[in-house]
C-alpha atoms as a PDB file:
ATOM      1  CA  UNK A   1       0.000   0.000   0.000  1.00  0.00           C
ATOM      2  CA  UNK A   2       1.169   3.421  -0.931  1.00  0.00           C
ATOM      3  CA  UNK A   3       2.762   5.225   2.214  1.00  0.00           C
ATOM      4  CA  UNK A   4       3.045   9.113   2.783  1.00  0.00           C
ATOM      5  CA  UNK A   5       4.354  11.808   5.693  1.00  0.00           C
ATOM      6  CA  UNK A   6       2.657  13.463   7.580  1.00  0.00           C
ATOM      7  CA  UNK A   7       3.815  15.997   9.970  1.00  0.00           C
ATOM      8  CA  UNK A   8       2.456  16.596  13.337  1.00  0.00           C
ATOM      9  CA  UNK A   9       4.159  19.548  14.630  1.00  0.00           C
ATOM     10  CA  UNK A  10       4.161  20.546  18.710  1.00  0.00           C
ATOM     11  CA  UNK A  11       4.445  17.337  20.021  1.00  0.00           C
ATOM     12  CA  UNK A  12       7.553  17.238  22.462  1.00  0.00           C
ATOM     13  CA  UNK A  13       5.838  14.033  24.308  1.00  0.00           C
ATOM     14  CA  UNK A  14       7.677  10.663  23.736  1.00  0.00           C
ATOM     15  CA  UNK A  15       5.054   8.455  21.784  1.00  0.00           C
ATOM     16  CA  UNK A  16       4.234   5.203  22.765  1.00  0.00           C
ATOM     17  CA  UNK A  17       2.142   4.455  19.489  1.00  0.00           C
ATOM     18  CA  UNK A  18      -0.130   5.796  16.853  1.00  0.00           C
ATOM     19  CA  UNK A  19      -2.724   4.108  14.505  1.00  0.00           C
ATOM     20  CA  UNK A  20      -6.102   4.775  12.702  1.00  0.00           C
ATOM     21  CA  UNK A  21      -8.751   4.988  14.874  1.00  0.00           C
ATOM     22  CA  UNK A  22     -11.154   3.712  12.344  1.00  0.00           C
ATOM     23  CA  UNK A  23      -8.981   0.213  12.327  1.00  0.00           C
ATOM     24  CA  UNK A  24     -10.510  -2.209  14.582  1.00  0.00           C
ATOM     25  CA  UNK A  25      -7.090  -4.019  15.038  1.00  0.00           C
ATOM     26  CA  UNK A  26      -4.939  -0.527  15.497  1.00  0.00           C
ATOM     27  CA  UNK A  27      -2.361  -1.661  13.331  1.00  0.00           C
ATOM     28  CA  UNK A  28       0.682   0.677  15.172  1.00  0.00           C
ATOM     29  CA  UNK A  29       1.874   3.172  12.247  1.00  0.00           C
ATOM     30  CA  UNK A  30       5.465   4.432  11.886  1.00  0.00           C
ATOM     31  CA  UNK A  31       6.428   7.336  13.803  1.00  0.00           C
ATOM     32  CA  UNK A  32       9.692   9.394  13.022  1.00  0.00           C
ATOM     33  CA  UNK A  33      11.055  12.255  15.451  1.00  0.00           C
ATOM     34  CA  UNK A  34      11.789  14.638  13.386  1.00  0.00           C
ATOM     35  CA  UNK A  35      13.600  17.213  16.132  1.00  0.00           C
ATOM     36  CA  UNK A  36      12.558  18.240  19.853  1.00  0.00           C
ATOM     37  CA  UNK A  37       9.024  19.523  18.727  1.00  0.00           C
ATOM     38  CA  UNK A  38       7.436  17.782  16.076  1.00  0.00           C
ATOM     39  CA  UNK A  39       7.132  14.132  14.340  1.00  0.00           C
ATOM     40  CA  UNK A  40       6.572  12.655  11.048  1.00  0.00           C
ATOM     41  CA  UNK A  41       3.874  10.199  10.717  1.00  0.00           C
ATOM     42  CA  UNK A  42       3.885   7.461   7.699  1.00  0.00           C
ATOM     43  CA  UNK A  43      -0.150   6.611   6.664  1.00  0.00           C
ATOM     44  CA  UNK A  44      -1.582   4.805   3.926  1.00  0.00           C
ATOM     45  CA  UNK A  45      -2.197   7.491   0.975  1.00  0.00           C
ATOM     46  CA  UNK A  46      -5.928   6.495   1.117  1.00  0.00           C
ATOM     47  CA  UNK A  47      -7.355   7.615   3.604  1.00  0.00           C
ATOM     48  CA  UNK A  48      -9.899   5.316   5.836  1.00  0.00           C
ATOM     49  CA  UNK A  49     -12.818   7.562   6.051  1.00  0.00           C
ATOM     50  CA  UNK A  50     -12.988   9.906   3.321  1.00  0.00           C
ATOM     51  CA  UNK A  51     -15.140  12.343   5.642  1.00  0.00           C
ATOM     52  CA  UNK A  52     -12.505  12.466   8.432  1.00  0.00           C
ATOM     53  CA  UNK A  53      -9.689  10.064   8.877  1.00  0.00           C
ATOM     54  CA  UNK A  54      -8.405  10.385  12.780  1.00  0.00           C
ATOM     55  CA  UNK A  55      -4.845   9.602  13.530  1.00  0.00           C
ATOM     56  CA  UNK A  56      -4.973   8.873  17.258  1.00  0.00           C
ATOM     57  CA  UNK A  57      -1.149   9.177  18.793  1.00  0.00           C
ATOM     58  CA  UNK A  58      -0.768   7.814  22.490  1.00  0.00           C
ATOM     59  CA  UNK A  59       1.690   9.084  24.466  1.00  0.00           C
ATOM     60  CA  UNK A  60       3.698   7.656  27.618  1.00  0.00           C
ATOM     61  CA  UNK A  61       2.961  10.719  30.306  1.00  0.00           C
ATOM     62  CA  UNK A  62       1.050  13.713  30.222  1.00  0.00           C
ATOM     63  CA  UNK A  63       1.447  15.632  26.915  1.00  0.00           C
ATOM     64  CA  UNK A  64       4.124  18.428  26.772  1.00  0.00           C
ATOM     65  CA  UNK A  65       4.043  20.579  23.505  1.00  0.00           C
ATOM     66  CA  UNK A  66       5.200  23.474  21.967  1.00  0.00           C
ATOM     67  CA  UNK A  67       2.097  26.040  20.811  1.00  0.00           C
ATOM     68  CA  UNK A  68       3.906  28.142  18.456  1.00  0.00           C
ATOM     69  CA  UNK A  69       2.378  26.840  15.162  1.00  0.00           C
ATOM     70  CA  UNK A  70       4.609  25.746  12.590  1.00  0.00           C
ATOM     71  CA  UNK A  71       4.567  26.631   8.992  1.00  0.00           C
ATOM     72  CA  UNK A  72       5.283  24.016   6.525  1.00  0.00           C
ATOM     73  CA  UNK A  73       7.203  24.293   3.291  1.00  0.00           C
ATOM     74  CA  UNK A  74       5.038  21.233   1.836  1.00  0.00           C
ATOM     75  CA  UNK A  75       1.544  22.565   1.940  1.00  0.00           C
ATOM     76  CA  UNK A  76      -0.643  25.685   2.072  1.00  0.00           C
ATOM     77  CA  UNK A  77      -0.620  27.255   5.460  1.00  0.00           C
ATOM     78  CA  UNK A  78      -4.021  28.842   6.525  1.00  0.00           C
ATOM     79  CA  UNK A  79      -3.809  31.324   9.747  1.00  0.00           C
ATOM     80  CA  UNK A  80      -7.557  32.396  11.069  1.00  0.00           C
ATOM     81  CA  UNK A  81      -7.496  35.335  12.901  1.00  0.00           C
ATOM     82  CA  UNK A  82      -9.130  33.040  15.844  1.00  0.00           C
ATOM     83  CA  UNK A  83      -5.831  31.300  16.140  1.00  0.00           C
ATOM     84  CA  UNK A  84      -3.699  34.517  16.138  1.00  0.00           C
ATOM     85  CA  UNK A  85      -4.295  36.767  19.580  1.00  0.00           C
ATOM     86  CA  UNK A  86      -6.017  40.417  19.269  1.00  0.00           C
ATOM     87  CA  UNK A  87      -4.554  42.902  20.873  1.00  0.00           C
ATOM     88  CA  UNK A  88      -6.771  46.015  21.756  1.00  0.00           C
ATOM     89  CA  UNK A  89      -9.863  46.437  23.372  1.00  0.00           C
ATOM     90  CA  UNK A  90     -12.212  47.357  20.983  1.00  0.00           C
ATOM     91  CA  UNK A  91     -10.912  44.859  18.317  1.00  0.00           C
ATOM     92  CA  UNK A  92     -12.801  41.708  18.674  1.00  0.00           C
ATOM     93  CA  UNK A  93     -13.977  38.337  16.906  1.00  0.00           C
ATOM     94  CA  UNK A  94     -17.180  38.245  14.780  1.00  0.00           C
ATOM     95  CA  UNK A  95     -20.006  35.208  15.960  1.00  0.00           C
ATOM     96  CA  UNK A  96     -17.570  32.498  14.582  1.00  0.00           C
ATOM     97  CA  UNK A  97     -19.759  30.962  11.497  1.00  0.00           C
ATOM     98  CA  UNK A  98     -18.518  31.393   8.074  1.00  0.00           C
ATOM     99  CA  UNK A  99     -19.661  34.649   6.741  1.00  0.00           C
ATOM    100  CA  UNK A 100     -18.659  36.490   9.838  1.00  0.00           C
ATOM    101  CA  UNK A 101     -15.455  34.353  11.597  1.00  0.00           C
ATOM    102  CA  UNK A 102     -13.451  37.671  11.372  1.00  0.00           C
ATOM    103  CA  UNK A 103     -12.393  40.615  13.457  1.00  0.00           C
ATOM    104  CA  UNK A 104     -14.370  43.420  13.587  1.00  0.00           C
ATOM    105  CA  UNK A 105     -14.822  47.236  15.174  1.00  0.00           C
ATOM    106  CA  UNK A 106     -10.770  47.600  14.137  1.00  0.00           C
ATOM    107  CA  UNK A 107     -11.346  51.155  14.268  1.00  0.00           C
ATOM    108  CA  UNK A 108      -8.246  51.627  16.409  1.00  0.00           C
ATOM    109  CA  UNK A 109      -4.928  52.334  14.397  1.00  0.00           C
ATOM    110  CA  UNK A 110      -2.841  51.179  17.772  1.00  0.00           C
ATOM    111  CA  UNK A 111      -4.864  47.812  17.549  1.00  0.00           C
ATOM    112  CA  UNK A 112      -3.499  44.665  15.617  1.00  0.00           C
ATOM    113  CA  UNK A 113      -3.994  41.203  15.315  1.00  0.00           C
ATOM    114  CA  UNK A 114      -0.814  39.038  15.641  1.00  0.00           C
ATOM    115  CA  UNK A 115       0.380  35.090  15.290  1.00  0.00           C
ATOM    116  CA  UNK A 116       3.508  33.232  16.326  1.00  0.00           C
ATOM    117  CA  UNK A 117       4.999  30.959  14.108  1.00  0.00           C
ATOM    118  CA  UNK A 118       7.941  28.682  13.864  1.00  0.00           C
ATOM    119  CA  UNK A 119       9.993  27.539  10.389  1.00  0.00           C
ATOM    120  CA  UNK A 120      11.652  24.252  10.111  1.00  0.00           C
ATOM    121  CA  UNK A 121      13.147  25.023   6.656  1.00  0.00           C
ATOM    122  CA  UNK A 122      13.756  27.302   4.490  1.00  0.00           C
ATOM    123  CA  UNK A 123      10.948  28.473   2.085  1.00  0.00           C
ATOM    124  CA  UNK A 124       9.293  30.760  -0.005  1.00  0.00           C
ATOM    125  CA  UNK A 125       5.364  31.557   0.424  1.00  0.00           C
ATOM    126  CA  UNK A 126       2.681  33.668  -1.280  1.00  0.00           C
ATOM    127  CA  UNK A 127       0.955  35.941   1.152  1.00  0.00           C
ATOM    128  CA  UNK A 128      -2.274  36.450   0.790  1.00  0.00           C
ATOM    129  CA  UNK A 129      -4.987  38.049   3.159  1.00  0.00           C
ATOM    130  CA  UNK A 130      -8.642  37.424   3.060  1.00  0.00           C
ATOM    131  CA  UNK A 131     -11.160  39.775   4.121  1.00  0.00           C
ATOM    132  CA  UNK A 132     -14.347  41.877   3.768  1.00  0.00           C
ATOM    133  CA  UNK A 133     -15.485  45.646   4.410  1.00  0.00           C
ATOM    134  CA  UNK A 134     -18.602  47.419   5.968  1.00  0.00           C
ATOM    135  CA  UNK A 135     -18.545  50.128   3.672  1.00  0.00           C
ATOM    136  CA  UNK A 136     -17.296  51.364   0.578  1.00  0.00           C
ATOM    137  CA  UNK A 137     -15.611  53.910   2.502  1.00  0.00           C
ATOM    138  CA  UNK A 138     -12.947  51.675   3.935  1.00  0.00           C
ATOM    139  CA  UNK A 139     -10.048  51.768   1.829  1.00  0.00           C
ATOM    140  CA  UNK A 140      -7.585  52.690   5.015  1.00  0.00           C
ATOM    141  CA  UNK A 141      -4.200  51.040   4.741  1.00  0.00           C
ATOM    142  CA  UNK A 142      -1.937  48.391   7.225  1.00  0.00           C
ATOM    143  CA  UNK A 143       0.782  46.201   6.946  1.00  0.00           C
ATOM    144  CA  UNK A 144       1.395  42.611   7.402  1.00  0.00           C
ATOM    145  CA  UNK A 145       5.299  42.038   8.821  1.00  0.00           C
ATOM    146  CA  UNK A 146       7.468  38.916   9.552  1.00  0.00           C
ATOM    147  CA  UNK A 147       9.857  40.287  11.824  1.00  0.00           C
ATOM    148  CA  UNK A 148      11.916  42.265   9.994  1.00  0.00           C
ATOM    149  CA  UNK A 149      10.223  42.289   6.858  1.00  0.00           C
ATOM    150  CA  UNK A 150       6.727  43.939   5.885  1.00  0.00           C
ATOM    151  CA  UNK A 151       4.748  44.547   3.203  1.00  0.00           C
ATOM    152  CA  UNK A 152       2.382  47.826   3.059  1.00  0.00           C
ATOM    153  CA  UNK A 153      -1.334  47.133   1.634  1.00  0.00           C
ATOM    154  CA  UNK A 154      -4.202  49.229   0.749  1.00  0.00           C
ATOM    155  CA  UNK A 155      -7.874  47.938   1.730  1.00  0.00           C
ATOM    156  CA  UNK A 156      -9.550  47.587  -1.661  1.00  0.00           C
ATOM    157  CA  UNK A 157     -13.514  48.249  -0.492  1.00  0.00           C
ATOM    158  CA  UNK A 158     -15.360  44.454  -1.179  1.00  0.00           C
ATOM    159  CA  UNK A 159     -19.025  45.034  -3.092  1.00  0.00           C
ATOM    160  CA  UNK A 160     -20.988  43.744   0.300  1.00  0.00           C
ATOM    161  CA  UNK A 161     -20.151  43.391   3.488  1.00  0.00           C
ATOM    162  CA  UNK A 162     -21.114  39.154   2.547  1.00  0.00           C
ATOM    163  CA  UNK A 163     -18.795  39.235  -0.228  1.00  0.00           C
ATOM    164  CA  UNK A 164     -15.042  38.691   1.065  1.00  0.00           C
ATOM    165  CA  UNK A 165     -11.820  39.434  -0.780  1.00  0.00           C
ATOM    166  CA  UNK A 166      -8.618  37.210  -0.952  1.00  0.00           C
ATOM    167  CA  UNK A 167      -5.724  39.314  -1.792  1.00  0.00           C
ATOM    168  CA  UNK A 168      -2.612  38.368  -2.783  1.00  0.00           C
ATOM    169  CA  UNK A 169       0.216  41.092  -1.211  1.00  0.00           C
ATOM    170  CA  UNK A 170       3.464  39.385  -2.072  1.00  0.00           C
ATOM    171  CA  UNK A 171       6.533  36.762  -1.414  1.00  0.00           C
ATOM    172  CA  UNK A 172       7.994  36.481   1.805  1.00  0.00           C
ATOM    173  CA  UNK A 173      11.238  34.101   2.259  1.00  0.00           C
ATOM    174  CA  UNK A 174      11.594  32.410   5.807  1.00  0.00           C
ATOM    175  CA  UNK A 175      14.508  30.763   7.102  1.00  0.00           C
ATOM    176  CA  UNK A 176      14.337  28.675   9.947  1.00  0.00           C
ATOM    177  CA  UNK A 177      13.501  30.155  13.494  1.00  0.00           C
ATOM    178  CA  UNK A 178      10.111  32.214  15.275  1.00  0.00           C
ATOM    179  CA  UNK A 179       8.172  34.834  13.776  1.00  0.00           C
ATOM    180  CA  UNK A 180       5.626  37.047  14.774  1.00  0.00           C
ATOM    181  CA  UNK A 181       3.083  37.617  11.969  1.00  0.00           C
ATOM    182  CA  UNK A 182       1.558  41.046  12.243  1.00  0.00           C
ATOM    183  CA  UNK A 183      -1.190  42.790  10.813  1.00  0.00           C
ATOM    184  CA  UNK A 184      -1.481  46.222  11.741  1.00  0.00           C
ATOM    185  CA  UNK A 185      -3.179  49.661  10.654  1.00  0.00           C
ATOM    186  CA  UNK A 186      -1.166  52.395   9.087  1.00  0.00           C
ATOM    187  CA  UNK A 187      -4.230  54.622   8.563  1.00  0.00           C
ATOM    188  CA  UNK A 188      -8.304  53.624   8.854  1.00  0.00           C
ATOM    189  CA  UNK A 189     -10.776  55.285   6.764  1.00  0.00           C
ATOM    190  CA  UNK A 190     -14.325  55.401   7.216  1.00  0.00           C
ATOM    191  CA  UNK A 191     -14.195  54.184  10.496  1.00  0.00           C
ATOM    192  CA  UNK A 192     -13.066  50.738  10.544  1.00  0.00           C
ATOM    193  CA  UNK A 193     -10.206  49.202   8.754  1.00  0.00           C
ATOM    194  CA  UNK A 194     -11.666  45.646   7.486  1.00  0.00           C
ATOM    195  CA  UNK A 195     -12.992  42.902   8.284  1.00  0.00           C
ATOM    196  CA  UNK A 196     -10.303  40.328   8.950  1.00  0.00           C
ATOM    197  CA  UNK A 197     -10.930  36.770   8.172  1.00  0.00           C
ATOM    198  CA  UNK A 198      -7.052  34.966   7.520  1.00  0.00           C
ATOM    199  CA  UNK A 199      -3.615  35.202   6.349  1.00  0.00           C
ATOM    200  CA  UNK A 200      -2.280  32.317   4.172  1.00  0.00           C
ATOM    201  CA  UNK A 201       0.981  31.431   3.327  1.00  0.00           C
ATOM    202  CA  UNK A 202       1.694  29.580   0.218  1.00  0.00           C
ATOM    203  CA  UNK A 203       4.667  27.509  -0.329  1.00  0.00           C
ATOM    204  CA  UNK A 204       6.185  28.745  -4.088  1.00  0.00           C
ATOM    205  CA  UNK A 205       8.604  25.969  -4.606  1.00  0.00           C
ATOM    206  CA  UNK A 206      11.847  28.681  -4.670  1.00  0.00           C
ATOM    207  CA  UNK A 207      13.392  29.108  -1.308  1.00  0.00           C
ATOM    208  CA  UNK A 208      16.332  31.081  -2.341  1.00  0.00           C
ATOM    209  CA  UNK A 209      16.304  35.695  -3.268  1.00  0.00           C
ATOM    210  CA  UNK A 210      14.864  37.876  -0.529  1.00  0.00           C
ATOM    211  CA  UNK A 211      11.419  38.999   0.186  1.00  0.00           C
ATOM    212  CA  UNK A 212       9.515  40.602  -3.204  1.00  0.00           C
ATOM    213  CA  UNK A 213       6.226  41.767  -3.489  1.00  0.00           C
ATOM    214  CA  UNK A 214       4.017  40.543  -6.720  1.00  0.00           C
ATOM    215  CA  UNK A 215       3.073  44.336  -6.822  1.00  0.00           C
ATOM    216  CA  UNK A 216       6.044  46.896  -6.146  1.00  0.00           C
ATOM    217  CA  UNK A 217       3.749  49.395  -4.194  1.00  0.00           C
ATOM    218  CA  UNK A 218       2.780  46.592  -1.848  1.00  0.00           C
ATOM    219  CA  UNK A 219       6.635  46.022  -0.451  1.00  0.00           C
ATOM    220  CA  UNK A 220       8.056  47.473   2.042  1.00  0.00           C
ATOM    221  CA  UNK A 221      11.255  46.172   3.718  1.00  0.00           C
ATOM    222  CA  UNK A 222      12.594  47.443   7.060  1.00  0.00           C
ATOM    223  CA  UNK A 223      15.805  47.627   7.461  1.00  0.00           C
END
């Protein structure tokens, strides 16, 4: 049977086995450390239930792990803003179901939202925000910065407040260590900023040059 990896990063816990839960027999699968946070696990490239296929991983004590989330160089990263951490008071999450899992009232230009990740290897990705506006009048601008790198974005207006925009705002290169995604105002118009639903970060296949954007005016690199 054809075999694949797949990571599970954050798991510092020694493992005492893992297998399909759907197998009745819980046929032990093979389980790689790949360093002092994460593992690789090797599963059958079908999956067992096409719905949902659970992987359960036992562990010999109580379960130590790392929460910084790790970004992988093999596969489209999605970050919702309910996995990053708002900071601000009047910034806060929308009810959660599909039209409205964003941020909201970012009225604020000292408010931003912001996620901690972690890079393994070295890798280029596509960054690419989606989100959605009250009003035509939004069209404030922010910026979304890895560290030391940023790239400056204008809020395009969507047609309806139900009808959310995915925009594409450049190439960042990461090298391996911790990052703090940021997303922060530079100037709201209209009275709130937008509607934040995610960031995504898209593996290109190129891990070497430095950070570009795919639209000059978008880039902005601190020094």
């Amino acid at each position: 049977m054809d075999k694949v990896r797949l990571p599970l990063g954050g798991l510092k816990s020694e493992v005492a086995k893992a297998y399909l839960l759907a197998d009745p027999q819980h046929k032990v699968l093979k389980v790689n450390r790949l360093n002092a946070n994460d593992l690789m696990i090797v599963v059958p490239l079908q999956p067992v239930d096409s719905a949902d296929t659970v992987i359960a991983v036992e562990v010999h004590s109580e379960p130590q792990v790392n929460p910084v989330r790790l970004v992988l160089n093999s596969q489209p990263n999605l970050l919702r803003v309910f996995d990053g951490e708002l900071h601000g008071r009047k910034l806060h999450f929308g009810d959660g179901k599909a039209p409205r899992a964003y941020v909201l009232d970012w009225s604020d230009p000292s408010e931003w939202v912001g996620w901690k990740v972690r890079v393994n290897e070295p890798g280029r990705y596509e960054v690419a925000v989606k989100y959605t506006t009250a009003s035509a009048a939004n069209n404030g601008t922010y910026s979304v910065s890895f560290n030391d790198q940023a790239f400056a974005v204008t809020v395009v207006p969507t047609p309806s407040e139900s009808q959310a925009r995915t925009e594409t705002v450049g190439t960042v290169r990461l090298v391996p260590g911790e990052y703090e995604i940021q997303v922060k105002p530079t100037d709201i118009r209209g009275g709130e900023l937008m509607r934040l639903f995610s960031i995504s970060l898209t593996p290109t296949g190129s891990a070497g040059g430095i950070a570009r954007a795919k639209r000059e005016p978008n880039l902005l690199l601190s020094p």
